[in-house]
N, C-alpha and C. Protein backbone atom coordinates (compact mmCIF):
# COMPACT_ATOMS: atom_id res chain seq x y z
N UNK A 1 0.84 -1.18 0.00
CA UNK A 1 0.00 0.00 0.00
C UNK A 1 0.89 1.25 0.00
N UNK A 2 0.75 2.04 -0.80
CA UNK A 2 1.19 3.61 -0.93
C UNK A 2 1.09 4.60 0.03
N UNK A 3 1.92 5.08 0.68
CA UNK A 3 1.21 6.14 1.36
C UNK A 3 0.43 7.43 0.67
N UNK A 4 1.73 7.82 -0.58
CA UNK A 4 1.17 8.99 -1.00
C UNK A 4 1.91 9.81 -0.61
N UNK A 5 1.48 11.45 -0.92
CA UNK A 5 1.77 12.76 -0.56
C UNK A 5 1.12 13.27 0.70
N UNK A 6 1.37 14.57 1.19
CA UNK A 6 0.52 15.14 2.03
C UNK A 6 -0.24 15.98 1.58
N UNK A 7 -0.48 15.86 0.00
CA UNK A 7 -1.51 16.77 -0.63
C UNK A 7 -2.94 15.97 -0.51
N UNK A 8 -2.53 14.15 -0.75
CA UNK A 8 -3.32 13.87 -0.65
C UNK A 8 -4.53 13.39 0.63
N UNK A 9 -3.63 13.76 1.99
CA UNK A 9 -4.54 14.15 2.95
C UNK A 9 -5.49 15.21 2.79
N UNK A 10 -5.20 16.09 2.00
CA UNK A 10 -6.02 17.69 2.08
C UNK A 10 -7.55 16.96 1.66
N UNK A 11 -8.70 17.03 1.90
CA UNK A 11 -10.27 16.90 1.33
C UNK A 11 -9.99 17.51 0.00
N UNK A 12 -10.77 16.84 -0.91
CA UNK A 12 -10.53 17.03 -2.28
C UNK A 12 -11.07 18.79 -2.68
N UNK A 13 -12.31 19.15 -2.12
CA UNK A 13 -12.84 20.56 -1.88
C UNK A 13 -12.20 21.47 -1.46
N UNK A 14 -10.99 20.75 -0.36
CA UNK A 14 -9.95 21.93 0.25
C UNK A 14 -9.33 22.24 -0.64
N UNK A 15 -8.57 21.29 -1.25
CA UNK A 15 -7.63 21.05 -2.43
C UNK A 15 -7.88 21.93 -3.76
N UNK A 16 -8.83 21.54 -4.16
CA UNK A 16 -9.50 22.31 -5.24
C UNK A 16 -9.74 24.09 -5.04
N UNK A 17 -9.75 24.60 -3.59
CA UNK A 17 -10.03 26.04 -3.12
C UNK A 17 -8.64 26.55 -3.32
N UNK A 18 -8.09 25.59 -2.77
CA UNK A 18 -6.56 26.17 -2.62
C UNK A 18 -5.79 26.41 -4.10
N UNK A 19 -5.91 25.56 -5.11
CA UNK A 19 -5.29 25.69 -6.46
C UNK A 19 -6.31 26.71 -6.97
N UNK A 20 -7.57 27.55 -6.99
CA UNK A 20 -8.22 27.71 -7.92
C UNK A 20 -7.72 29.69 -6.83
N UNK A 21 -7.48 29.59 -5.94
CA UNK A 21 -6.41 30.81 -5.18
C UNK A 21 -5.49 30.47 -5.65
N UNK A 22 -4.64 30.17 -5.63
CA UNK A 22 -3.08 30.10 -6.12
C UNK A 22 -3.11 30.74 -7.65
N UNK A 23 -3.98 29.84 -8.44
CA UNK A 23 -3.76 30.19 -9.92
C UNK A 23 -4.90 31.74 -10.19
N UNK A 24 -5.53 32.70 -9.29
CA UNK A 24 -6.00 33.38 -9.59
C UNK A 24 -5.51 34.32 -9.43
N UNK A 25 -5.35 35.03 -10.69
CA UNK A 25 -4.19 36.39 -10.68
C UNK A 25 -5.03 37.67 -11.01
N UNK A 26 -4.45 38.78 -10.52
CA UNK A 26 -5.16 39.80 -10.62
C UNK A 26 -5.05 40.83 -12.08
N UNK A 27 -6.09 40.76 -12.69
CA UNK A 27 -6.27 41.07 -14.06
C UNK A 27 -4.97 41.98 -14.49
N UNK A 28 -4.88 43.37 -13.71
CA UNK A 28 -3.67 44.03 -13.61
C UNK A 28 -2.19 43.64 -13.56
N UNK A 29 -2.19 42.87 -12.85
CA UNK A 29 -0.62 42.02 -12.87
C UNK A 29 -0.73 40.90 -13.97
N UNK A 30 -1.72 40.32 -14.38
CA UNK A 30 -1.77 39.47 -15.67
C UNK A 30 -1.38 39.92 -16.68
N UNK A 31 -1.44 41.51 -16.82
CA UNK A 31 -1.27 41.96 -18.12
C UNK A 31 0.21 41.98 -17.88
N UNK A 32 0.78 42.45 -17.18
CA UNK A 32 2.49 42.64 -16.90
C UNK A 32 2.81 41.35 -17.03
N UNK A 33 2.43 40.07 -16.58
CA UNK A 33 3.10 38.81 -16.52
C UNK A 33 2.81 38.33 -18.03
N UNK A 34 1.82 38.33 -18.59
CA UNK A 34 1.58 37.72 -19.49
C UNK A 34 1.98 39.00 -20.82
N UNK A 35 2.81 38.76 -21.70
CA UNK A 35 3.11 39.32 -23.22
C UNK A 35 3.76 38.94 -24.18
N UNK A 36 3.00 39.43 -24.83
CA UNK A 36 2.71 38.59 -26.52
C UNK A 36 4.49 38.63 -26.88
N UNK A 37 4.83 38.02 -27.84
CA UNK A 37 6.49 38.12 -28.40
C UNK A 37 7.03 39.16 -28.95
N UNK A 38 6.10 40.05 -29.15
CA UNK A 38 6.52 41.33 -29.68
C UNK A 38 6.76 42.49 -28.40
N UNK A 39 6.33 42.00 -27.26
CA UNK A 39 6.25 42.96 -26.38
C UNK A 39 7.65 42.56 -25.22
N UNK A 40 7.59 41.09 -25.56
CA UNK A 40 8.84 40.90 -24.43
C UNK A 40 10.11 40.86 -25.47
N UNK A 41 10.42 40.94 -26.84
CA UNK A 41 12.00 41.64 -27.10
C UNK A 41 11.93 43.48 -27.05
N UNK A 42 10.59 44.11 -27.16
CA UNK A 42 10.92 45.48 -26.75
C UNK A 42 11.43 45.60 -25.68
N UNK A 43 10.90 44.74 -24.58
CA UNK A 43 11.40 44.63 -23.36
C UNK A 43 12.54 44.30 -22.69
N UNK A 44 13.21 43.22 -23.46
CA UNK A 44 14.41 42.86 -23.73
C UNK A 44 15.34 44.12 -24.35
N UNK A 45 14.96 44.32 -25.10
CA UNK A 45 15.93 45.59 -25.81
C UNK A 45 16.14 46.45 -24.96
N UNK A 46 14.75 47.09 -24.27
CA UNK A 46 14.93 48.05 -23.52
C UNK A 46 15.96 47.54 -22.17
N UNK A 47 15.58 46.75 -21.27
CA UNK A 47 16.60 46.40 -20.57
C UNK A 47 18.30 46.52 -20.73
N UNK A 48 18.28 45.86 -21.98
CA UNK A 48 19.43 45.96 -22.78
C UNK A 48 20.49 47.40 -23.03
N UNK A 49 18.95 47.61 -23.49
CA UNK A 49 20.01 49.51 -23.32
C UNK A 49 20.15 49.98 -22.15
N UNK A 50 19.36 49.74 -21.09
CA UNK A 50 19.56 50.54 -19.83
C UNK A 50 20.39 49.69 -19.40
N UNK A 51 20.79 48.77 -19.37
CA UNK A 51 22.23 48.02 -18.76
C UNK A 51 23.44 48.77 -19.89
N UNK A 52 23.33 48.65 -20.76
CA UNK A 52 24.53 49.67 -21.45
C UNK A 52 25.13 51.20 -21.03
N UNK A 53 24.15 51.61 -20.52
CA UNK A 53 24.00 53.04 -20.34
C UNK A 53 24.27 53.25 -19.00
N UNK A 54 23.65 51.96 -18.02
CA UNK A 54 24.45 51.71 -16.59
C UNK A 54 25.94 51.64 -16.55
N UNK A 55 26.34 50.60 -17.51
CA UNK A 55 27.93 50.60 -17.23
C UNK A 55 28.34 51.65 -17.98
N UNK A 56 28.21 52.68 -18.92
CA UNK A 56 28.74 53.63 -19.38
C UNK A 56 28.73 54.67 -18.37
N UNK A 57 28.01 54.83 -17.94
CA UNK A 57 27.57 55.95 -16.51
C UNK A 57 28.75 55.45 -15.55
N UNK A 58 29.10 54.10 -15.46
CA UNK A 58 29.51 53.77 -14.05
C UNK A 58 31.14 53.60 -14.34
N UNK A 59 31.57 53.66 -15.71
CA UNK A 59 32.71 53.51 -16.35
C UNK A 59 33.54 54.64 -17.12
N UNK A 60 32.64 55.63 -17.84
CA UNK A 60 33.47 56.04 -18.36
C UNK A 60 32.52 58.18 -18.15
N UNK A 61 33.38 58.64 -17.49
CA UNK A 61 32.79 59.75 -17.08
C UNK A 61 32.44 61.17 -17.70
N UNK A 62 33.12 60.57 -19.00
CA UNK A 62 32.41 61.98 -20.18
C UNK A 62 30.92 61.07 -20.31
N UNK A 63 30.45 59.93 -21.00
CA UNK A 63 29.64 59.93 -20.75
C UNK A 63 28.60 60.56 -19.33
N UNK A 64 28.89 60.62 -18.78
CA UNK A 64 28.41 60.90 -17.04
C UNK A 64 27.60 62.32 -17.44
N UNK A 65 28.97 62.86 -17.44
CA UNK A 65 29.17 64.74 -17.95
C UNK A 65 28.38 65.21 -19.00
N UNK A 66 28.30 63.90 -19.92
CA UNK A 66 27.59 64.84 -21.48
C UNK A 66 26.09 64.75 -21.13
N UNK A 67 25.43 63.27 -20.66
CA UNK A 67 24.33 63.52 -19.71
C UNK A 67 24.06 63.94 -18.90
N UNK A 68 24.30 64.56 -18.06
CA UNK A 68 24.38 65.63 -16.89
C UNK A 68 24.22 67.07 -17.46
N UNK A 69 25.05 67.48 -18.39
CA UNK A 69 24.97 68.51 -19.18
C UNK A 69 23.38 68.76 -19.90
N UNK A 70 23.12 67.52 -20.69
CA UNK A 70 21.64 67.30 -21.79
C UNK A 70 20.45 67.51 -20.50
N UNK A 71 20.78 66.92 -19.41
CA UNK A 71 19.37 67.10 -18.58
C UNK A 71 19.30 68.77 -17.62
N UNK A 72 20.58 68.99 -17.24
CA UNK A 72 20.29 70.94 -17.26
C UNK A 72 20.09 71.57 -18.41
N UNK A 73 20.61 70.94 -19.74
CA UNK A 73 19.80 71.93 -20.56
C UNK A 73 18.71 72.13 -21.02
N UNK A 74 18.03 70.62 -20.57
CA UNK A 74 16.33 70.36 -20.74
C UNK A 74 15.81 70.81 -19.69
N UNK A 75 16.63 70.99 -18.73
CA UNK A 75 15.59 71.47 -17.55
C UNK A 75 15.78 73.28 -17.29
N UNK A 76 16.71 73.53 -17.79
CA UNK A 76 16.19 74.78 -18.26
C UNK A 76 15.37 75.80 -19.37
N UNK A 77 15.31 74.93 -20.59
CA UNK A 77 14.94 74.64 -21.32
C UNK A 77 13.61 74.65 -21.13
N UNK A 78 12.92 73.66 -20.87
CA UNK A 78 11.57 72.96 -20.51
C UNK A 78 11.18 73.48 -19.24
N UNK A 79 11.75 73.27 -18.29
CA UNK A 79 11.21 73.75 -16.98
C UNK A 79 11.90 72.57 -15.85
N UNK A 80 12.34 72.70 -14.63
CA UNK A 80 12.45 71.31 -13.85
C UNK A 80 11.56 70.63 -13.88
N UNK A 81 10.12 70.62 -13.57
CA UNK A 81 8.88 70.27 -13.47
C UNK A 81 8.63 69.27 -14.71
N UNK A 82 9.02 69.62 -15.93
CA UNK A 82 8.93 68.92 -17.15
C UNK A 82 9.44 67.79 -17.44
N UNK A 83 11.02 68.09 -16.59
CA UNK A 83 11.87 67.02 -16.95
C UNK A 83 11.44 65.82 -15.59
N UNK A 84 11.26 66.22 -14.16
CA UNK A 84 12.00 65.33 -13.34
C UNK A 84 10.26 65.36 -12.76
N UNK A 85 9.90 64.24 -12.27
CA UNK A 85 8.66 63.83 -11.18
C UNK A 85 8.46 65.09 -10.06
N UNK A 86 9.74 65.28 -9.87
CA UNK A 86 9.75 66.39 -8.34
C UNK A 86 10.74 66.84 -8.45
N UNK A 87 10.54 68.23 -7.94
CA UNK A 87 11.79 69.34 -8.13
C UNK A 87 12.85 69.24 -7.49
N UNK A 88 14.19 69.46 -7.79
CA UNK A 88 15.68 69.01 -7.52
C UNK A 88 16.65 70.50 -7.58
N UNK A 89 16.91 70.53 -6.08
CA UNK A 89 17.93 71.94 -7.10
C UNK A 89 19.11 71.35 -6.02
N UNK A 90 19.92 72.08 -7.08
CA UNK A 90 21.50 71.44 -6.48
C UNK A 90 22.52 70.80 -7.52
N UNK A 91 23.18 70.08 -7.25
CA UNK A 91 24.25 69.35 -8.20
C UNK A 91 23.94 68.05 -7.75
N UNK A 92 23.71 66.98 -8.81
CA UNK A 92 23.26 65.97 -8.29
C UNK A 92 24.50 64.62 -9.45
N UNK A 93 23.23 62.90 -9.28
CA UNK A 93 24.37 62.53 -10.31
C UNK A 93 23.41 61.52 -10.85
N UNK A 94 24.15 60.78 -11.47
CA UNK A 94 23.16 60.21 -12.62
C UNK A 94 23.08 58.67 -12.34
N UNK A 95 21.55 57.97 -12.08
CA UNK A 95 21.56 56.31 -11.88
C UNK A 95 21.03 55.78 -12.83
N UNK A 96 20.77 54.48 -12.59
CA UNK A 96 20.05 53.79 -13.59
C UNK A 96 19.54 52.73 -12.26
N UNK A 97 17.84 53.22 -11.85
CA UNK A 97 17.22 52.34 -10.92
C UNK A 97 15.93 52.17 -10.80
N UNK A 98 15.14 51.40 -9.50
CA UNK A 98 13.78 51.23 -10.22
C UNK A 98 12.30 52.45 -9.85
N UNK A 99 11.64 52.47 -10.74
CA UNK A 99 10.49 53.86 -10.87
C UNK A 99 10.14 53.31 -9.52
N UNK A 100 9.64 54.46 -8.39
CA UNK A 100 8.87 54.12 -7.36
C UNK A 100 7.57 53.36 -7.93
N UNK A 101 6.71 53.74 -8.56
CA UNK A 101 5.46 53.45 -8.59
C UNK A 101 5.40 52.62 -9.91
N UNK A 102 5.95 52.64 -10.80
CA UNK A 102 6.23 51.86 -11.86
C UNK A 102 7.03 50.08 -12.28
N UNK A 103 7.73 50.71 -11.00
CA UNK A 103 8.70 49.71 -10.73
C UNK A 103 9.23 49.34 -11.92
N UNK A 104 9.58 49.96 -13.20
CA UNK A 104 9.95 49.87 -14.20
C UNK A 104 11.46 50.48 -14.05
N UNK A 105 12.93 50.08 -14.42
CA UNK A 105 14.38 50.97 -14.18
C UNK A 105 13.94 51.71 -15.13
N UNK A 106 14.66 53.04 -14.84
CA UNK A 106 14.99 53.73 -15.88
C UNK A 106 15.94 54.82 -14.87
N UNK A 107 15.84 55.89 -15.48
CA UNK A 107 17.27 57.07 -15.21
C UNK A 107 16.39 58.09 -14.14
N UNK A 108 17.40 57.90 -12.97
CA UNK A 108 16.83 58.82 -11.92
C UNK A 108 18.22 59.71 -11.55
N UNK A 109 18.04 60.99 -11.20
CA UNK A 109 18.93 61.76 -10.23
C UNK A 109 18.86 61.45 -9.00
N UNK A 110 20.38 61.65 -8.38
CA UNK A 110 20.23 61.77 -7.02
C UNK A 110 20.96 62.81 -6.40
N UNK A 111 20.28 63.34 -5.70
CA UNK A 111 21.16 64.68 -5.16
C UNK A 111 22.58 64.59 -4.52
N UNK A 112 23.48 65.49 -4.21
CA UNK A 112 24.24 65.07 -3.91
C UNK A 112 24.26 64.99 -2.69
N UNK A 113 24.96 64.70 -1.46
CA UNK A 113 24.95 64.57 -0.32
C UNK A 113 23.79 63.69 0.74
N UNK A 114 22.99 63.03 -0.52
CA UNK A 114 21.45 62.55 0.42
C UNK A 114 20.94 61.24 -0.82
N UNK A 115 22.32 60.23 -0.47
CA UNK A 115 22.07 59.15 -1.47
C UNK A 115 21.00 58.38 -1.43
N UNK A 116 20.43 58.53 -0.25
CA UNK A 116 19.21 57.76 -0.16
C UNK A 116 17.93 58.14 -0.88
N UNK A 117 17.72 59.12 -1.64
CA UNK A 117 17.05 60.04 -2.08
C UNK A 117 16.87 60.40 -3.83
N UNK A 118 16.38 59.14 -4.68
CA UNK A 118 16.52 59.90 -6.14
C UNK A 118 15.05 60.37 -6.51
N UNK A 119 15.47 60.76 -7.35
CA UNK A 119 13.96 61.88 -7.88
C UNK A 119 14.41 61.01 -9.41
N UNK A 120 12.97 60.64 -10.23
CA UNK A 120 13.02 59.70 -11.21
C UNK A 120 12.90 61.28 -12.06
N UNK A 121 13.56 60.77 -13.39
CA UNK A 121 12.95 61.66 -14.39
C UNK A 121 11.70 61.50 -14.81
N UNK A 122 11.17 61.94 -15.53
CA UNK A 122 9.42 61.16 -16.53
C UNK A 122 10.14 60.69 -17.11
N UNK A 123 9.24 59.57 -17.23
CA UNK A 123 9.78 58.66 -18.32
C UNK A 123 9.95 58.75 -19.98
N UNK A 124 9.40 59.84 -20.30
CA UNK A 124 9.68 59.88 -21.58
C UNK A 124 11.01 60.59 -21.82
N UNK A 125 11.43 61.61 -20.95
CA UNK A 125 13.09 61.92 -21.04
C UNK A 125 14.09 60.83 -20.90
N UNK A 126 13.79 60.18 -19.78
CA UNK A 126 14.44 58.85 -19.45
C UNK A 126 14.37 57.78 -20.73
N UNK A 127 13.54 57.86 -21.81
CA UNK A 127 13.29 56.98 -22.69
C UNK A 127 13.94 57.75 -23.49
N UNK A 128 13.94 58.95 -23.82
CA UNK A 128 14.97 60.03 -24.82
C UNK A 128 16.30 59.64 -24.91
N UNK A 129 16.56 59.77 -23.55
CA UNK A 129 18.08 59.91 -23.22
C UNK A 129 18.45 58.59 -23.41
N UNK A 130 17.89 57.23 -23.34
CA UNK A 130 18.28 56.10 -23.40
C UNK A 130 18.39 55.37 -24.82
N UNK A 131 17.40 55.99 -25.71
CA UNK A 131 17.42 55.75 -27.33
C UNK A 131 18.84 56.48 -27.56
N UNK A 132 18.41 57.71 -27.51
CA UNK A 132 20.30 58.89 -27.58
C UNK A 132 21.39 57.91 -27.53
N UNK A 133 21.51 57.34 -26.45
CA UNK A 133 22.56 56.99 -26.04
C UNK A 133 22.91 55.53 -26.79
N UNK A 134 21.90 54.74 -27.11
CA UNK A 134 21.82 53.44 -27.84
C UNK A 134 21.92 53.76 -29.42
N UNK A 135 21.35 54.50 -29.88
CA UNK A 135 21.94 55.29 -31.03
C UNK A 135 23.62 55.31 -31.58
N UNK A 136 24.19 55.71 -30.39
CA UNK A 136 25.19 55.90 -30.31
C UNK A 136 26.25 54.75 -30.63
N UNK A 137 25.42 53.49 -29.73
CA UNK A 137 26.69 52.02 -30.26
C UNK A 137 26.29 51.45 -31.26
């Protein structure tokens, strides 16, 4: 005689409650988990470039400088407000980490002296600056 699992102690009704919770996902996060093949190499790509643009940032420091430069001149330019989620004044430096609320990486400032602290750009500068820069290799 078999003993079995200890799934198969569970009542078959328990059993059945418990998988039909487990596998029920919330419409919102389905759409993020679940995408079509065209949506996960954009996704791929994009990753791709923002890991490029990480180690260029973290390696070679004219890059650093020439972006640092492009986002004061958009933000004077445009307005702070335009470029960054929340206003930043000071000298700050350049990351590549994840959106608070998006939880998507992309390019955030951080001020200087208060590392704990970045202010994300919008994402469509952050998507500017990251084509720019992929352009480039």
């Amino acid at each position: 005689m078999s003993e079995g699992t200890w799934l198969d102690s569970i009542p078959s009704h328990e059993r059945r409650k418990a998988i039909e919770r487990l596998t029920r996902i919330d419409p919102k996060l389905r759409e993020k988990l679940v995408v079509g093949p065209e949506r996960a190499g954009e996704i791929m790509r994009r990753n791709e470039e923002l890991a490029n643009l990480n180690l260029a940032l973290q390696t070679e420091p004219v890059v650093r400088e020439a972006l640092k430069k492009q986002i004061e001149k958009d933000m004077d330019a445009h307005g702070v407000t335009s470029v960054l989620e929340q206003p930043l004044e000071g000298n700050f430096d350049i990351a590549v980490a994840e959106h608070p609320q998006t939880h998507n990486d992309q390019l955030v400032l951080i001020p200087e002296g208060n590392v704990g602290e970045a202010v994300p750009l919008k994402p469509a500068y952050s998507d500017r600056y990251v084509s720019q820069f992929s352009a480039l290799l």
